[in-house]
N, C-alpha and C. Protein backbone atom coordinates (compact mmCIF):
# COMPACT_ATOMS: atom_id res chain seq x y z
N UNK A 1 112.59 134.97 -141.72
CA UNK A 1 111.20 135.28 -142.08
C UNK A 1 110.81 136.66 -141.55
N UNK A 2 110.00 137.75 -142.29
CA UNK A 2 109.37 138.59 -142.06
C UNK A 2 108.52 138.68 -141.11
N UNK A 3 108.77 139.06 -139.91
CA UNK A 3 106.94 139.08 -139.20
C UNK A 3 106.19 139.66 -139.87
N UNK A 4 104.98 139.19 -140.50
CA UNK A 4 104.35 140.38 -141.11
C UNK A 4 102.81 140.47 -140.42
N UNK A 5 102.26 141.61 -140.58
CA UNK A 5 101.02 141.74 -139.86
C UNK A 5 100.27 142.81 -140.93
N UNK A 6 98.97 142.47 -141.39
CA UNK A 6 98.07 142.95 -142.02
C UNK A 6 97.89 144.70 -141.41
N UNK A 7 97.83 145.49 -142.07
CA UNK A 7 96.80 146.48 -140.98
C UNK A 7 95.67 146.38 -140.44
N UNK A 8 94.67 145.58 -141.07
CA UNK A 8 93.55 144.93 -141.39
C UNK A 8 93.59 143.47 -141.37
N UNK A 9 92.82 142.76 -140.31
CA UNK A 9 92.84 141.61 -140.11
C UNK A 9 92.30 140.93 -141.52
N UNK A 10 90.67 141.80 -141.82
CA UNK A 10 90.29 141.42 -142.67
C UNK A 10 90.12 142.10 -143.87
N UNK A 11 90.73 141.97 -145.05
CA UNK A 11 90.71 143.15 -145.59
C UNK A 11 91.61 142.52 -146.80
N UNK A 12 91.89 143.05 -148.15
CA UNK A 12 92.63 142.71 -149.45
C UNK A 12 93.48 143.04 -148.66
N UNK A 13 94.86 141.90 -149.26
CA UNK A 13 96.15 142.17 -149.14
C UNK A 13 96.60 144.07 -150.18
N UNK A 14 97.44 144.89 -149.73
CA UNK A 14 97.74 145.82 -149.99
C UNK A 14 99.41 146.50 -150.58
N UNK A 15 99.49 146.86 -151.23
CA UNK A 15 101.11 146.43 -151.86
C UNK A 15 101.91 147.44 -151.18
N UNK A 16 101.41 148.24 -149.74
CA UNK A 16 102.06 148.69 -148.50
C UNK A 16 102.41 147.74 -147.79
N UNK A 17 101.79 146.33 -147.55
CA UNK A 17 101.58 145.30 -146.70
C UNK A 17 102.87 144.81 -147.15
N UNK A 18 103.23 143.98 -145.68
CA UNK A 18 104.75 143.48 -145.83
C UNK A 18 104.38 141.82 -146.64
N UNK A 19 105.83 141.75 -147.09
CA UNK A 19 106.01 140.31 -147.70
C UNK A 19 107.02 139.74 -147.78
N UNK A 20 107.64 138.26 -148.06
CA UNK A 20 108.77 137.80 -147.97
C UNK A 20 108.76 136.95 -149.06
N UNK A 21 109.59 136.71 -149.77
CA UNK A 21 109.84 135.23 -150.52
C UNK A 21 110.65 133.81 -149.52
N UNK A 22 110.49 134.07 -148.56
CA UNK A 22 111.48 133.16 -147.72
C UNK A 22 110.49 132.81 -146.58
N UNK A 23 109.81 131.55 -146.30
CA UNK A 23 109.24 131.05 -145.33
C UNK A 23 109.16 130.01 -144.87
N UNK A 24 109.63 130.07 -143.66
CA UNK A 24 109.90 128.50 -142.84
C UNK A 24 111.04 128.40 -143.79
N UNK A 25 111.74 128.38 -144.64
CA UNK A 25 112.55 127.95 -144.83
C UNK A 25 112.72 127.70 -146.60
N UNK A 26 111.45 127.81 -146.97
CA UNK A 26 111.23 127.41 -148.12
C UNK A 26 110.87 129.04 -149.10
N UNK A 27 111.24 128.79 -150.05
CA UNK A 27 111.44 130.01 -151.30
C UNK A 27 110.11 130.21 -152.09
N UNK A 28 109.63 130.79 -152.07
CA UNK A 28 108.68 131.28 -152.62
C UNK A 28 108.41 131.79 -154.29
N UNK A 29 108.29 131.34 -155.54
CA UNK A 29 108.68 131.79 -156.95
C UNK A 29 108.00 133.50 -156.74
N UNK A 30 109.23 134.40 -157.36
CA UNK A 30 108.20 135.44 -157.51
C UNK A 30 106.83 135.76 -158.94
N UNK A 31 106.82 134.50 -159.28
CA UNK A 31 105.52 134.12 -160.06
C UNK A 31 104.21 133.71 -159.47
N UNK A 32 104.48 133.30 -158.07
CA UNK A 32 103.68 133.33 -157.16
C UNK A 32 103.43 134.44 -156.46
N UNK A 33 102.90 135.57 -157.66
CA UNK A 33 102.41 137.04 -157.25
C UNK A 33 101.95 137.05 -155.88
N UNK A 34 100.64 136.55 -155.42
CA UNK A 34 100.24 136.79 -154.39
C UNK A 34 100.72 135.95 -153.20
N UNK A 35 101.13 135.04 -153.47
CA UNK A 35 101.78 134.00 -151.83
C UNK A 35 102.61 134.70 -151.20
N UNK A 36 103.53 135.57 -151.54
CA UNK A 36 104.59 136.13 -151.20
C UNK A 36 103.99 137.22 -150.06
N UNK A 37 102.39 137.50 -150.26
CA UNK A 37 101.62 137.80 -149.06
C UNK A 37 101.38 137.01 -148.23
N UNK A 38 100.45 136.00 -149.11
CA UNK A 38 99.35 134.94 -148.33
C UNK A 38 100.30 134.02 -147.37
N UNK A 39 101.18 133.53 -147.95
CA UNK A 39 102.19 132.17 -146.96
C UNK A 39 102.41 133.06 -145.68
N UNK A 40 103.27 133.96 -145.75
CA UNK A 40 103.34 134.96 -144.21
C UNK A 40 102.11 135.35 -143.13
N UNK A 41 101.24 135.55 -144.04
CA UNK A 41 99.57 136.67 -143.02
C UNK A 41 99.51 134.95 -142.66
N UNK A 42 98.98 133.98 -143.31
CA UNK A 42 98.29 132.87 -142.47
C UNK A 42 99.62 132.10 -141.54
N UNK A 43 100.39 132.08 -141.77
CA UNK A 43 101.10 131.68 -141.18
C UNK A 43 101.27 132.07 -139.65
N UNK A 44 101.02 133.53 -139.50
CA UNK A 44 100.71 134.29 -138.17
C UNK A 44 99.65 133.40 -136.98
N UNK A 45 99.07 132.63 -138.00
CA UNK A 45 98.02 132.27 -136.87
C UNK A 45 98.22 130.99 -136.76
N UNK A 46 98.89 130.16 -136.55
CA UNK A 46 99.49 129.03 -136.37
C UNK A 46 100.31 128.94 -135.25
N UNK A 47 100.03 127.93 -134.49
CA UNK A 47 101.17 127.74 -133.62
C UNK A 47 101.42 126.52 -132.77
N UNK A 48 102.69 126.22 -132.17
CA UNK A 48 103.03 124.65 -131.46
C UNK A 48 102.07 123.55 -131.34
N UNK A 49 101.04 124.01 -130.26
CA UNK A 49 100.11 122.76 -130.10
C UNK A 49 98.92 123.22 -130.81
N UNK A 50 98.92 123.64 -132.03
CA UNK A 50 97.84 123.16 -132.71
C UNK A 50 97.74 122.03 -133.64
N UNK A 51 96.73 121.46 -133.71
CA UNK A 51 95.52 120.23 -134.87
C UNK A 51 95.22 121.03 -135.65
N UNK A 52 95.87 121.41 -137.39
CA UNK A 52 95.26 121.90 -138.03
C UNK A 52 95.12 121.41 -139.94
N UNK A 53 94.30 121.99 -140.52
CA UNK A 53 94.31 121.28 -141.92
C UNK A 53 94.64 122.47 -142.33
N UNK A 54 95.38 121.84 -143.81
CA UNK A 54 95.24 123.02 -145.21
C UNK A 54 94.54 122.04 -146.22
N UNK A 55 93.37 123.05 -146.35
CA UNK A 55 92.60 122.60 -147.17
C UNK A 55 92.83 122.74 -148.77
N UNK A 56 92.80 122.07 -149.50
CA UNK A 56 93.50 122.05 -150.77
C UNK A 56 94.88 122.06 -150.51
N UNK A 57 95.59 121.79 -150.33
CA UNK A 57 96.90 121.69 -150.34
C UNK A 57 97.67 121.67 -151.52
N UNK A 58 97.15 121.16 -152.38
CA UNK A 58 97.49 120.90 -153.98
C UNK A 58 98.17 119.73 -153.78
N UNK A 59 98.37 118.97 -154.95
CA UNK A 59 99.07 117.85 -155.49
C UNK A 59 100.45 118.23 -156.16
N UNK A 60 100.43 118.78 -156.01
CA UNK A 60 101.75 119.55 -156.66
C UNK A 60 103.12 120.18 -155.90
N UNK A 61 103.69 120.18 -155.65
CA UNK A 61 104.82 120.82 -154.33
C UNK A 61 104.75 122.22 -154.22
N UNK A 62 103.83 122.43 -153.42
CA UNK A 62 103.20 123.68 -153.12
C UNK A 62 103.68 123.70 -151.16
N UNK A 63 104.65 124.69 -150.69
CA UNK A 63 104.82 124.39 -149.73
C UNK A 63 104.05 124.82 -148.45
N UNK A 64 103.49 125.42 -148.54
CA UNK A 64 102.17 125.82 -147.08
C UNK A 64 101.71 124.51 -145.96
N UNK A 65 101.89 123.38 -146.50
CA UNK A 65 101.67 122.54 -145.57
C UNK A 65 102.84 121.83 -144.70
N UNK A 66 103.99 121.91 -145.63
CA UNK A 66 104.97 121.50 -145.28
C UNK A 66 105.45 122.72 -143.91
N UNK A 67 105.40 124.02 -144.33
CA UNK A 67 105.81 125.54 -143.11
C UNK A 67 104.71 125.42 -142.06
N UNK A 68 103.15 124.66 -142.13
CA UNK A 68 102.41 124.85 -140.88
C UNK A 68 103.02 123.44 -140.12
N UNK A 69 103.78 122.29 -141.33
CA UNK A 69 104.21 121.16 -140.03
C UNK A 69 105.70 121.70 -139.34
N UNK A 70 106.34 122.50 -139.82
CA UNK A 70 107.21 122.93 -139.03
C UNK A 70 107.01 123.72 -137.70
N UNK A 71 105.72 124.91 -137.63
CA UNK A 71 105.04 125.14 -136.39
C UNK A 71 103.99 124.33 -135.51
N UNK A 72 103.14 123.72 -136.15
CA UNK A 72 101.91 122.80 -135.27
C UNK A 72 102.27 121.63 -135.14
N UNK A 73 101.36 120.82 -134.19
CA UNK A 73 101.70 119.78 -133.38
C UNK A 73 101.41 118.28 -134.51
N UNK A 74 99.87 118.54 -135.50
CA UNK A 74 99.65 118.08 -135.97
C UNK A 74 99.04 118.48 -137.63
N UNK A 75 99.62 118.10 -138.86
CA UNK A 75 98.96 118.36 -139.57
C UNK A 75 98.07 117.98 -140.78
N UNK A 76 96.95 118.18 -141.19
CA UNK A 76 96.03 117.10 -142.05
C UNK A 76 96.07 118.06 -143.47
N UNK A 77 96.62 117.43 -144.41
CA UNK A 77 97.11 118.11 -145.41
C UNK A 77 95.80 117.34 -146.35
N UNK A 78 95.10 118.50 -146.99
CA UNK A 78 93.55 117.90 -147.70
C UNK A 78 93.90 118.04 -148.82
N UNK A 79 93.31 117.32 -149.75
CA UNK A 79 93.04 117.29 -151.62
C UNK A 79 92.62 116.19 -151.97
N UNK A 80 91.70 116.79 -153.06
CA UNK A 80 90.47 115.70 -153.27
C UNK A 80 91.57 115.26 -154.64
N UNK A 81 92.89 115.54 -155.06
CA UNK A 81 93.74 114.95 -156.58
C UNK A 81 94.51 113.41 -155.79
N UNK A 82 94.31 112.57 -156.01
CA UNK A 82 95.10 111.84 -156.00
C UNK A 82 96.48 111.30 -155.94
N UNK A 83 97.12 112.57 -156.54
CA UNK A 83 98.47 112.10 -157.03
C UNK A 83 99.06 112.69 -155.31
N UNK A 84 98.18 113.73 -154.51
CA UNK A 84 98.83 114.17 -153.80
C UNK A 84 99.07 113.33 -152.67
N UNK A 85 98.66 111.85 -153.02
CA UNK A 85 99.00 111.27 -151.57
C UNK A 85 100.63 110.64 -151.90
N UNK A 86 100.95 110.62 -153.29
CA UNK A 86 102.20 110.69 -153.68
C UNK A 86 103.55 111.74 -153.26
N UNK A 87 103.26 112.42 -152.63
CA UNK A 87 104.14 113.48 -151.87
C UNK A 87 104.63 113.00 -150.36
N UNK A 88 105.64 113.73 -150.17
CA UNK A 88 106.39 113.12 -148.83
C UNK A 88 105.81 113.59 -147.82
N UNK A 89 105.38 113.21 -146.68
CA UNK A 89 104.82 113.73 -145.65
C UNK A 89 105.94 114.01 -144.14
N UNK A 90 105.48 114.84 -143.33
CA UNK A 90 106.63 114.88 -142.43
C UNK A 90 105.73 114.16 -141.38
N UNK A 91 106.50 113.96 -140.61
CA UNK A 91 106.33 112.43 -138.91
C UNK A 91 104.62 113.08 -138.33
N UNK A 92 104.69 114.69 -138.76
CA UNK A 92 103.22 115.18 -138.03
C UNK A 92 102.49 115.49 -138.82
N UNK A 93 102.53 115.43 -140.66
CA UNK A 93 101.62 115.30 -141.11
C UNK A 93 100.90 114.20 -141.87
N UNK A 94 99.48 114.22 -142.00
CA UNK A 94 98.84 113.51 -142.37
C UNK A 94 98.22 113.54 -143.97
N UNK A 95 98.28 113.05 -145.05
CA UNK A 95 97.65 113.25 -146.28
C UNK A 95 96.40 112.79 -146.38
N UNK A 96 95.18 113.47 -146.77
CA UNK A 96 93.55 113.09 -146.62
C UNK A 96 93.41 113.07 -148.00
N UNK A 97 93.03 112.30 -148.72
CA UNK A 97 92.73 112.23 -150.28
C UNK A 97 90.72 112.59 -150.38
N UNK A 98 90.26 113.96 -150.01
CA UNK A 98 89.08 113.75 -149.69
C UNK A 98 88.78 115.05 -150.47
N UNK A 99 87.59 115.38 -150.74
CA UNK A 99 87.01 116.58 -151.66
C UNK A 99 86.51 116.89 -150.13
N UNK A 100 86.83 118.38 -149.61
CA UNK A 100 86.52 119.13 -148.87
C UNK A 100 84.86 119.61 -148.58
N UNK A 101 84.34 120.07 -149.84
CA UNK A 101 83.08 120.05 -149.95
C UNK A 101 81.80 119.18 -149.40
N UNK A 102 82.76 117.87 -149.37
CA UNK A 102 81.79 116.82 -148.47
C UNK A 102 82.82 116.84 -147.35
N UNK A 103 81.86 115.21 -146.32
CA UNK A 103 82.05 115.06 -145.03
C UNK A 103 83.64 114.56 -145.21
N UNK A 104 84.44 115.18 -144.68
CA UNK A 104 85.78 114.17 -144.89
C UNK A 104 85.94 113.19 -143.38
N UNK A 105 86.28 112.24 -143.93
CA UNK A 105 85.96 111.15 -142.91
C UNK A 105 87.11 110.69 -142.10
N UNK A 106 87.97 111.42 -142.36
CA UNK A 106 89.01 111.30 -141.64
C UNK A 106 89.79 112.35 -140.61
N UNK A 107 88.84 113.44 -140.92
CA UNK A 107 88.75 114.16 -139.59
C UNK A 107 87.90 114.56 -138.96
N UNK A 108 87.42 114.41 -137.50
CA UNK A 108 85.92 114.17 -136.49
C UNK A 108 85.98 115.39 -136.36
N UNK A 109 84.64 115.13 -136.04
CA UNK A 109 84.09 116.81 -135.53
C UNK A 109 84.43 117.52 -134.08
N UNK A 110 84.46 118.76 -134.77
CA UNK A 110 85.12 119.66 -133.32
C UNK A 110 86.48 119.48 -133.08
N UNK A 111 87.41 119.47 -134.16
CA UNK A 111 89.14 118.42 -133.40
C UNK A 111 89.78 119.21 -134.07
N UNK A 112 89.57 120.36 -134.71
CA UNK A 112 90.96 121.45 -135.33
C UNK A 112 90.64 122.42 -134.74
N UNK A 113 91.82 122.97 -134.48
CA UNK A 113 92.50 124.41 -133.73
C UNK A 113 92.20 125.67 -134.81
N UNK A 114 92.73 124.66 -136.28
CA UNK A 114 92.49 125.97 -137.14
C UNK A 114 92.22 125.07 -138.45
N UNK A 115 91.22 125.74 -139.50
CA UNK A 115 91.61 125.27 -141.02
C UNK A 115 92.06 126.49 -141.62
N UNK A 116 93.19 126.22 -142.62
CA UNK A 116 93.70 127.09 -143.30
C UNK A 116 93.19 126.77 -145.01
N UNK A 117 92.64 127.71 -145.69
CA UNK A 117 92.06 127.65 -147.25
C UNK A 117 93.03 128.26 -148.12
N UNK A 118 93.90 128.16 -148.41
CA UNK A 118 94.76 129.92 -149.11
C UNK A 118 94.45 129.77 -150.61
N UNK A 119 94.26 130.56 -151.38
CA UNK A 119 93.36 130.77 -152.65
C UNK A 119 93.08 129.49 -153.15
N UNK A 120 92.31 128.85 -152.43
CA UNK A 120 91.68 127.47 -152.96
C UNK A 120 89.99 127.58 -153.54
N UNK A 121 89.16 128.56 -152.79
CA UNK A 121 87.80 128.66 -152.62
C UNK A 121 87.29 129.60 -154.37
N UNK A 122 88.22 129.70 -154.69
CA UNK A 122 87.73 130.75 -156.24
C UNK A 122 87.88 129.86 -157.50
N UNK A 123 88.20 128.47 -157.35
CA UNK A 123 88.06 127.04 -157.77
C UNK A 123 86.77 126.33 -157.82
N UNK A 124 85.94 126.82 -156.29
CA UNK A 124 84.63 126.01 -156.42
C UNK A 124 83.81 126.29 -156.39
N UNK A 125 83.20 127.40 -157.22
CA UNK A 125 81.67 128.12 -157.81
C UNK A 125 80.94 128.29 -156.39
N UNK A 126 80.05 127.57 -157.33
CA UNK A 126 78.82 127.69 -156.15
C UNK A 126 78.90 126.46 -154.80
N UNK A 127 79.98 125.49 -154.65
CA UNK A 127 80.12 125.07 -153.55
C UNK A 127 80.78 125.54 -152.68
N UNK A 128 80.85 126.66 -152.60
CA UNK A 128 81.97 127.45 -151.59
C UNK A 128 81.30 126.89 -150.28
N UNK A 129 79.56 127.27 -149.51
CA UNK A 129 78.79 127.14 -148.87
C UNK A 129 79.31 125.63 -148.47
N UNK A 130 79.16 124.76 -149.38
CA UNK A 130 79.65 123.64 -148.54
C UNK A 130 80.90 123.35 -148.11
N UNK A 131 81.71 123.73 -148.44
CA UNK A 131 82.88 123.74 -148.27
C UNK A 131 83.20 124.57 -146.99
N UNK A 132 82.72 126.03 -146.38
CA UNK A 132 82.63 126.44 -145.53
C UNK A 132 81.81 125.64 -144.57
N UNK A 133 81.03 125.01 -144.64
CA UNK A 133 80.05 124.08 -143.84
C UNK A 133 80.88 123.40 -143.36
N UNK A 134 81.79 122.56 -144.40
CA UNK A 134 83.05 121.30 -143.44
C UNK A 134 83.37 122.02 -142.75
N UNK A 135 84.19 123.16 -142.94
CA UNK A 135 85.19 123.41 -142.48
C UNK A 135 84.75 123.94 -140.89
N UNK A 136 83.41 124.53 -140.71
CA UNK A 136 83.06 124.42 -139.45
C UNK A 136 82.95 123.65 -138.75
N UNK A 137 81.99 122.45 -139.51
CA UNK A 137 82.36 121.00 -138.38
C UNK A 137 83.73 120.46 -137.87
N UNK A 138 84.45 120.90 -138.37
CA UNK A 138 85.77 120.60 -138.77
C UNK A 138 86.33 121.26 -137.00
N UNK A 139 86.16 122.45 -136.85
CA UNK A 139 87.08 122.84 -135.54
C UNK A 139 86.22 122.89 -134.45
N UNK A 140 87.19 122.71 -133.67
CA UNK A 140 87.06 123.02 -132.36
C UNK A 140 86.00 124.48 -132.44
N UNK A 141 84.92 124.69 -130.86
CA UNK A 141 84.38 126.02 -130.61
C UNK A 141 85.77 126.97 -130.02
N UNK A 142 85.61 127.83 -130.67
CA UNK A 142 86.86 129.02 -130.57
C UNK A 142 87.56 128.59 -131.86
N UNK A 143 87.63 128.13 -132.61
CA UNK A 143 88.48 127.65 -133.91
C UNK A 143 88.81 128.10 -135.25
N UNK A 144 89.57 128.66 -135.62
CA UNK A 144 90.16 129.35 -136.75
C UNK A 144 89.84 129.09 -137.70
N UNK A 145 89.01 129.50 -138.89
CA UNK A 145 89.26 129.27 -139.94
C UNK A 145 89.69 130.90 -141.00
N UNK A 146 91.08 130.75 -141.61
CA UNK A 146 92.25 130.88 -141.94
C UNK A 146 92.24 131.16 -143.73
N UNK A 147 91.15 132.00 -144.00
CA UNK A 147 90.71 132.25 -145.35
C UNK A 147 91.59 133.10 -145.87
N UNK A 148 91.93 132.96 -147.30
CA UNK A 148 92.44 133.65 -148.60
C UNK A 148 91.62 133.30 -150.45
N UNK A 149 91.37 134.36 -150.16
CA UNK A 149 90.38 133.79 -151.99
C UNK A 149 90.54 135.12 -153.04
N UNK A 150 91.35 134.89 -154.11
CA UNK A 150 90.78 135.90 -155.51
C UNK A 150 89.61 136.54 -155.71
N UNK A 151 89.95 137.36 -155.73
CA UNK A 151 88.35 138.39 -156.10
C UNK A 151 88.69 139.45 -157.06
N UNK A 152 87.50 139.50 -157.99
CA UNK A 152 87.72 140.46 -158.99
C UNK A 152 88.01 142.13 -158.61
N UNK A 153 89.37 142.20 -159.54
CA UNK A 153 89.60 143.75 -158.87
C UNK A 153 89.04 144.87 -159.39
N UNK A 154 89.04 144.89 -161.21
CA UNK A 154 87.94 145.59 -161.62
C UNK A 154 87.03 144.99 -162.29
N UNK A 155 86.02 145.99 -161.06
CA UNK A 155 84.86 145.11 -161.88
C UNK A 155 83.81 145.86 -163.32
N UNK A 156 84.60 146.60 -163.79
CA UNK A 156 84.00 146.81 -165.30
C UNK A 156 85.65 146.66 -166.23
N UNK A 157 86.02 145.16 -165.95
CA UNK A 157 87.12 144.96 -166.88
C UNK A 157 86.86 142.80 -166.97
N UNK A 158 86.92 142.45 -167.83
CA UNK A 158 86.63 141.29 -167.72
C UNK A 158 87.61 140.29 -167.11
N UNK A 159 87.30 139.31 -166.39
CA UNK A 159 88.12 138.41 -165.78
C UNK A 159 89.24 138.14 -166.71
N UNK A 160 90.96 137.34 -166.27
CA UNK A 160 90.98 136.91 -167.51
C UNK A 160 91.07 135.22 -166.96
N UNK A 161 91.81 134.45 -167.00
CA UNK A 161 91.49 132.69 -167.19
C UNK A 161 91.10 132.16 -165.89
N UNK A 162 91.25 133.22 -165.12
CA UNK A 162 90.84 132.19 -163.04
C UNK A 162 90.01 132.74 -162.95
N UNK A 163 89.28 132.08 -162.06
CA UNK A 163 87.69 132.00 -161.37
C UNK A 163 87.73 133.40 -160.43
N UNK A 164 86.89 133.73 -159.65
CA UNK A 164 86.87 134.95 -158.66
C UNK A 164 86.02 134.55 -157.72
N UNK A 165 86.24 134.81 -156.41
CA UNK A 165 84.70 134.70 -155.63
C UNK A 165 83.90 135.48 -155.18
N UNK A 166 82.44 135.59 -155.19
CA UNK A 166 81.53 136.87 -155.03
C UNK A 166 81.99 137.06 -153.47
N UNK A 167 82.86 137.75 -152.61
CA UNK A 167 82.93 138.38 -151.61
C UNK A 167 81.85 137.98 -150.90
N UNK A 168 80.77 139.37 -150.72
CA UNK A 168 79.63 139.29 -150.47
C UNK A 168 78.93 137.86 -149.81
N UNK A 169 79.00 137.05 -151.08
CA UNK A 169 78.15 136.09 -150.87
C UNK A 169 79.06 135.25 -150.05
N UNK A 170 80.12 134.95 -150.55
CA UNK A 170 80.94 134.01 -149.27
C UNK A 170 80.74 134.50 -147.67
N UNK A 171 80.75 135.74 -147.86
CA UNK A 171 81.01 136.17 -146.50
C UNK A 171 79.59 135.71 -145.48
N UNK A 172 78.41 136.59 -146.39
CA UNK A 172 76.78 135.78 -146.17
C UNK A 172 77.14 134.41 -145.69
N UNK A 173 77.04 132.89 -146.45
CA UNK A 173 77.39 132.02 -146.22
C UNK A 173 78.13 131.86 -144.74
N UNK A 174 79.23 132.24 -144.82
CA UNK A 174 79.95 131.99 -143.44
C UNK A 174 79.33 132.40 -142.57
N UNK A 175 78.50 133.65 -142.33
CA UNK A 175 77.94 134.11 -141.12
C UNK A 175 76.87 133.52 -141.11
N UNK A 176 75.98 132.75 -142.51
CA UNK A 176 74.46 132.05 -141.93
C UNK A 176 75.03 130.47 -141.11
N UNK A 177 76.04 129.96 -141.18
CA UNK A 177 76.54 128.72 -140.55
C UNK A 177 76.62 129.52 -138.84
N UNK A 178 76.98 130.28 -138.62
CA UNK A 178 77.48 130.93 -137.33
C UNK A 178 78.74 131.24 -137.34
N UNK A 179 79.44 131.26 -138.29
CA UNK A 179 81.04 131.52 -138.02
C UNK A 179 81.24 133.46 -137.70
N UNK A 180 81.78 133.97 -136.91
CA UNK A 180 81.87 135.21 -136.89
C UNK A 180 82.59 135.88 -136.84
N UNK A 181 83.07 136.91 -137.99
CA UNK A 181 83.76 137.80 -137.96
C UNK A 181 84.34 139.04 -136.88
N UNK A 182 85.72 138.93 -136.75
CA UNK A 182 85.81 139.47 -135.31
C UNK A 182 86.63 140.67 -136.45
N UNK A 183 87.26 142.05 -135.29
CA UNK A 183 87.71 143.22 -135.64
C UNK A 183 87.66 143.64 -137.00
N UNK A 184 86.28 143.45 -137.69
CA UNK A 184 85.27 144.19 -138.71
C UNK A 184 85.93 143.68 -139.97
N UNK A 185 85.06 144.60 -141.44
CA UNK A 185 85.68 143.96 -142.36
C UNK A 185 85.47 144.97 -143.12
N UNK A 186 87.10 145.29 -144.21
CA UNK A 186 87.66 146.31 -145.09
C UNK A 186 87.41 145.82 -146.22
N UNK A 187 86.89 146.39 -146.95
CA UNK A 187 86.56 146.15 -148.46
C UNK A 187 87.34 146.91 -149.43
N UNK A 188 87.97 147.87 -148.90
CA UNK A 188 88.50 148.96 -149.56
C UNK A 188 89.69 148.29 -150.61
N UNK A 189 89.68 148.46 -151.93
CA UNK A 189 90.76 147.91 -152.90
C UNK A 189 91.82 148.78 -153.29
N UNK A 190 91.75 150.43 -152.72
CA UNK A 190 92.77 151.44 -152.83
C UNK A 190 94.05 150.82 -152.63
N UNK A 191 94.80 150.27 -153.76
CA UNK A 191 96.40 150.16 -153.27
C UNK A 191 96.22 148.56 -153.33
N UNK A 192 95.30 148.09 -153.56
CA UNK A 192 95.57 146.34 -153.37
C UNK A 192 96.45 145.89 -154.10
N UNK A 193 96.57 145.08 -153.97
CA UNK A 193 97.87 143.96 -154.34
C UNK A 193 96.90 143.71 -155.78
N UNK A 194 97.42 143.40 -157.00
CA UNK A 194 96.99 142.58 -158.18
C UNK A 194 97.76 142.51 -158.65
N UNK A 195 96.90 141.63 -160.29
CA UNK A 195 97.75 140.98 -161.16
C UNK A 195 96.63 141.49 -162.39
N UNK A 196 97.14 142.13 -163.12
CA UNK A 196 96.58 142.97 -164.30
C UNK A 196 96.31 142.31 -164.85
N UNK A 197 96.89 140.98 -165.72
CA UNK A 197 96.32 140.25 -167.23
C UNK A 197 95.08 138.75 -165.97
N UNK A 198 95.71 139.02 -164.87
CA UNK A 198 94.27 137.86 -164.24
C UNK A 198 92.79 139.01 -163.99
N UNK A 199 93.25 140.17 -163.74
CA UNK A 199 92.27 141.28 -163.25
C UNK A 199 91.67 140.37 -162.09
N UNK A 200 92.45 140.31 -160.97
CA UNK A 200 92.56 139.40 -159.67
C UNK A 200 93.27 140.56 -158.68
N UNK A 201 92.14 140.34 -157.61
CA UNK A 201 92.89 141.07 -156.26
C UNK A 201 92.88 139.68 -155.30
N UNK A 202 93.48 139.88 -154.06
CA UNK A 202 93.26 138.68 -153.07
C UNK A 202 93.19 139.28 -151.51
N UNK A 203 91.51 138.38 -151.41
CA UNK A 203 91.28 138.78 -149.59
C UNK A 203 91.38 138.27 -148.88
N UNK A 204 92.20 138.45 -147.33
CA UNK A 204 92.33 137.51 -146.29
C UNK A 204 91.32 138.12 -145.14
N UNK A 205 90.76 136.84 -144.87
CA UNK A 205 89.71 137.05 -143.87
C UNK A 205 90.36 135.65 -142.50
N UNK A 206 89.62 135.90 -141.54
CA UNK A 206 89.99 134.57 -139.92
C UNK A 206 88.43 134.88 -139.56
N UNK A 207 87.68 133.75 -139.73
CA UNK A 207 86.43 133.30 -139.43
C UNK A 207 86.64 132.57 -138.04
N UNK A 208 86.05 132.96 -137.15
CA UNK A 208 85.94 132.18 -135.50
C UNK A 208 84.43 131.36 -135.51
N UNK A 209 84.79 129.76 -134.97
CA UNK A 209 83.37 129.54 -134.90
C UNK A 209 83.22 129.65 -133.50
N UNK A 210 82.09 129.88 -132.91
CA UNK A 210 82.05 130.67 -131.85
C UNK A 210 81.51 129.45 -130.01
């Protein structure tokens, strides 16, 4: 695996920025334009004795949950699809069949180290706000939350079939809950990473609740 490290904690992934198709162990499609960032940067912030979720996880064999149970102590693998409680789980993780947006009842408040989102949040319109809301009750004070979301790259070119999220307003949201942004935030899209026929860039942000 690549160590890789952002220049910018918070800031669009950048196609200077390092990447790997190989993590934890598992292969990465290079059709999965942007993971080949995202799986590495969040992965950085994970470690042994943490309690942590991936939120959306997908139902589908998507491996990000499977590479944080190979580093953390414990893991709560979220999706509100059904089929995903049909997937194999390892001895430390846990499958939550719960829509994030509400209270999920199977994990108490204040008890994660970290939540991890990786382009899940450009899926849910205008519930982003709640969805950031769990995810605060959700950790521990000092506690990670471990953001990646699509955002439109130009914006006088029309989307094409995926959702985008207003930046801006997510970011608003997170800071009216109290979550706070530590070593500032880059907006700059010079050189970002995209995908031309989605007209999709992707930003990683680490929200601390305080």
């Amino acid at each position: 695996m690549i160590t890789y490290r952002a220049k910018h904690e918070n800031a669009f992934f950048k196609r200077d920025d390092l990447w790997t198709n190989i993590v934890q162990g598992y292969e990465i499609p290079p059709e999965w334009w942007s993971r080949l960032y995202e799986y590495p940067w969040a992965l950085e912030y994970a470690a042994p004795d943490m309690v942590v979720a991936d939120m959306g996880c997908g139902w589908e064999q998507r491996p990000f949950k499977d590479m944080l149970s190979k580093v953390c102590h414990k893991v709560y693998a979220v999706d509100q699809h059904w089929e995903a409680g049909k997937l194999t789980p390892h001895d430390n993780m846990e499958f939550v069949i719960a829509d994030f947006t509400r209270h999920i009842d199977a994990i108490p408040d204040d008890s994660l180290d970290a939540v991890f989102c990786i382009s899940v949040l450009e899926e849910l319109g205008d519930t982003i706000p709640m969805a950031l809301h769990e995810f605060y009750r959700c950790l521990k004070p000092g506690g990670l939350c471990v953001l990646t979301c699509d955002v439109q790259y130009d914006m006088d070119k029309p989307l094409g079939p995926f959702g985008a999220v207003k930046l801006g307003n997510m970011i608003s949201s997170a800071l009216s809950l109290g979550f706070e942004v530590q070593n500032g935030m880059d907006y700059d899209k010079y050189y970002a990473v995209n995908h031309e026929g989605f007209n999709l860039c992707v930003y990683h942000c680490v929200l601390v609740k305080p």
